[in-house]
C-alpha atoms as a PDB file:
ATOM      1  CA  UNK A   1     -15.823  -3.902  10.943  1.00  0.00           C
ATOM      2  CA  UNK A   2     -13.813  -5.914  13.587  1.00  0.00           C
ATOM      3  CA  UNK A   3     -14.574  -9.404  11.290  1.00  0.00           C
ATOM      4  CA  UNK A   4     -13.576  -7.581   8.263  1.00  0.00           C
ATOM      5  CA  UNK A   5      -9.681  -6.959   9.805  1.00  0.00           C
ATOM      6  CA  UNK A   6      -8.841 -10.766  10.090  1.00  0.00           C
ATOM      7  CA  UNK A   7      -9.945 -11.747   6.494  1.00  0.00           C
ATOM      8  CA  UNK A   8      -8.581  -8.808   4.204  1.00  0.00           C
ATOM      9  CA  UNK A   9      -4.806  -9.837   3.721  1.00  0.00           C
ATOM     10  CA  UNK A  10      -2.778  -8.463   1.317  1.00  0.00           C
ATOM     11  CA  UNK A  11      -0.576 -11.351  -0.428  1.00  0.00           C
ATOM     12  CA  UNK A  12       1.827 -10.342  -2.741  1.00  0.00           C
ATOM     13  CA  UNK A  13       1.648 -11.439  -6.283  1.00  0.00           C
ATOM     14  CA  UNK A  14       5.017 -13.049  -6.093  1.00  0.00           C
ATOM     15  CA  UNK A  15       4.161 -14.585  -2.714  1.00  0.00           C
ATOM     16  CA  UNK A  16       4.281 -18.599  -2.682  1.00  0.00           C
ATOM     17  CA  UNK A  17       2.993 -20.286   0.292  1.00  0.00           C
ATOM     18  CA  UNK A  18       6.438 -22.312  -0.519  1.00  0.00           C
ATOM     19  CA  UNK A  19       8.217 -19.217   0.214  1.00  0.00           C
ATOM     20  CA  UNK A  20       7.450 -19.450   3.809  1.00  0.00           C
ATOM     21  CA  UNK A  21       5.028 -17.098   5.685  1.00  0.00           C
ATOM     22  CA  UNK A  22       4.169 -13.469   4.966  1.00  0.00           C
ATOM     23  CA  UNK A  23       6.061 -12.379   7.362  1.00  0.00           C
ATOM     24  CA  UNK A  24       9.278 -14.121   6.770  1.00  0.00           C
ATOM     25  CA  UNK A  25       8.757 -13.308   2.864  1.00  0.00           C
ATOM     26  CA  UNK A  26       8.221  -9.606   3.511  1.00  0.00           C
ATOM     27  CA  UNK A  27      11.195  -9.616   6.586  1.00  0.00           C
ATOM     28  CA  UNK A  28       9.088  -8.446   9.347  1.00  0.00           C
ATOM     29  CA  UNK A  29       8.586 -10.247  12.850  1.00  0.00           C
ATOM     30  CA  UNK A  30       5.106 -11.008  13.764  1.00  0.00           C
ATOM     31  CA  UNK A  31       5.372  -8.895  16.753  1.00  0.00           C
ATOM     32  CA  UNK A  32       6.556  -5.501  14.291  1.00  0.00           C
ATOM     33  CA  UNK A  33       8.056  -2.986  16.618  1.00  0.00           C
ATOM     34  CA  UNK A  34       7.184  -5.026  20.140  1.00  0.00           C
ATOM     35  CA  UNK A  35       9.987  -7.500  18.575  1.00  0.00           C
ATOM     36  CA  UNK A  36      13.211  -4.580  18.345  1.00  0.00           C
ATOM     37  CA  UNK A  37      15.168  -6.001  21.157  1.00  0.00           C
ATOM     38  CA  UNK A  38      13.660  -9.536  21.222  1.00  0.00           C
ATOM     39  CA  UNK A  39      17.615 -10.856  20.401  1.00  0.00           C
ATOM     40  CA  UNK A  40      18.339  -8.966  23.326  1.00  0.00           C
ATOM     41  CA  UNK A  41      15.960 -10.930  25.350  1.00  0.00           C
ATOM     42  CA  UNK A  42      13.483  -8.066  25.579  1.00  0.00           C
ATOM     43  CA  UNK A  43       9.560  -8.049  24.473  1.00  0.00           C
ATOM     44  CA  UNK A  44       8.336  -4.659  24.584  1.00  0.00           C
ATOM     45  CA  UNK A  45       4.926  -5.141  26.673  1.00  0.00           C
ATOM     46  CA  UNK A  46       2.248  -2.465  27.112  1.00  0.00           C
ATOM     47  CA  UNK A  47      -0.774  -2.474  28.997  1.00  0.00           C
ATOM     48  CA  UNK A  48      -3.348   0.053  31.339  1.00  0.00           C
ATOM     49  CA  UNK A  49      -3.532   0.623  35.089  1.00  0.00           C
ATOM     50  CA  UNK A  50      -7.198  -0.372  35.695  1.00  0.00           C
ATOM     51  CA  UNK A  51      -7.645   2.071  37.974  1.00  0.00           C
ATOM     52  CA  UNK A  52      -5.927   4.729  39.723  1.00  0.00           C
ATOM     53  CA  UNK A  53      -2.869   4.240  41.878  1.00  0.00           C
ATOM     54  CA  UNK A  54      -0.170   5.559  43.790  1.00  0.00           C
ATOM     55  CA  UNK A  55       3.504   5.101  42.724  1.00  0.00           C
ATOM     56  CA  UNK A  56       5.463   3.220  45.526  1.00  0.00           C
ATOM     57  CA  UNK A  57       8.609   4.374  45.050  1.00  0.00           C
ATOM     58  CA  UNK A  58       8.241   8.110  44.068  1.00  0.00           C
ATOM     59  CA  UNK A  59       4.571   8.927  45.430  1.00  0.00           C
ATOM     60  CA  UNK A  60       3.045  10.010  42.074  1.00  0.00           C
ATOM     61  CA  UNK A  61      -0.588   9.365  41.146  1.00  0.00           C
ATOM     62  CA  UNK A  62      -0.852   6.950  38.075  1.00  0.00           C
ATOM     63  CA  UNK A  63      -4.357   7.339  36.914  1.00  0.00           C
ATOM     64  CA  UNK A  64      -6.748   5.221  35.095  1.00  0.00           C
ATOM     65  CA  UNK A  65      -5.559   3.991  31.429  1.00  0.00           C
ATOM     66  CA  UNK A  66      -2.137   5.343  31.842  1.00  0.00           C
ATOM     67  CA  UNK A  67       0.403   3.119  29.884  1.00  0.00           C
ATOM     68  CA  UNK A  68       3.531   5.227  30.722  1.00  0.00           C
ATOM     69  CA  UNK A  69       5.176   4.835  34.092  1.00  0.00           C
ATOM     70  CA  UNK A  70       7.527   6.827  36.508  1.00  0.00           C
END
């Protein structure tokens, strides 16, 4: 399934590679949403605590695969 995802793109039929890249032709950044703030400087990065941990400046637990912190 996962080798299926990087070949089915949809091209639009009045999509020339002249026109630039799909992205730029359709307006969207590569990044989508990651990308809101990126003239601000910011890029929107998410990832998973690996295992659990304890907060170091408010003493709460973050636990395994948590992507939201205090």
């Amino acid at each position: 399934m996962a080798e299926r995802k990087s070949v089915n793109k949809y091209y639009p039929p009045d999509w020339e590679p002249s026109k630039g890249s799909i992205n730029k032709f359709i307006g969207h950044h590569p990044l989508r949403d990651r990308a809101k703030k990126l003239d601000q400087g910011i890029l929107i990065i998410r990832f998973e605590m690996p295992f659990n941990i304890w907060c170091g400046g408010c003493d709460a637990m973050i636990a395994t695969g948590t992507t939201s912190f205090c």
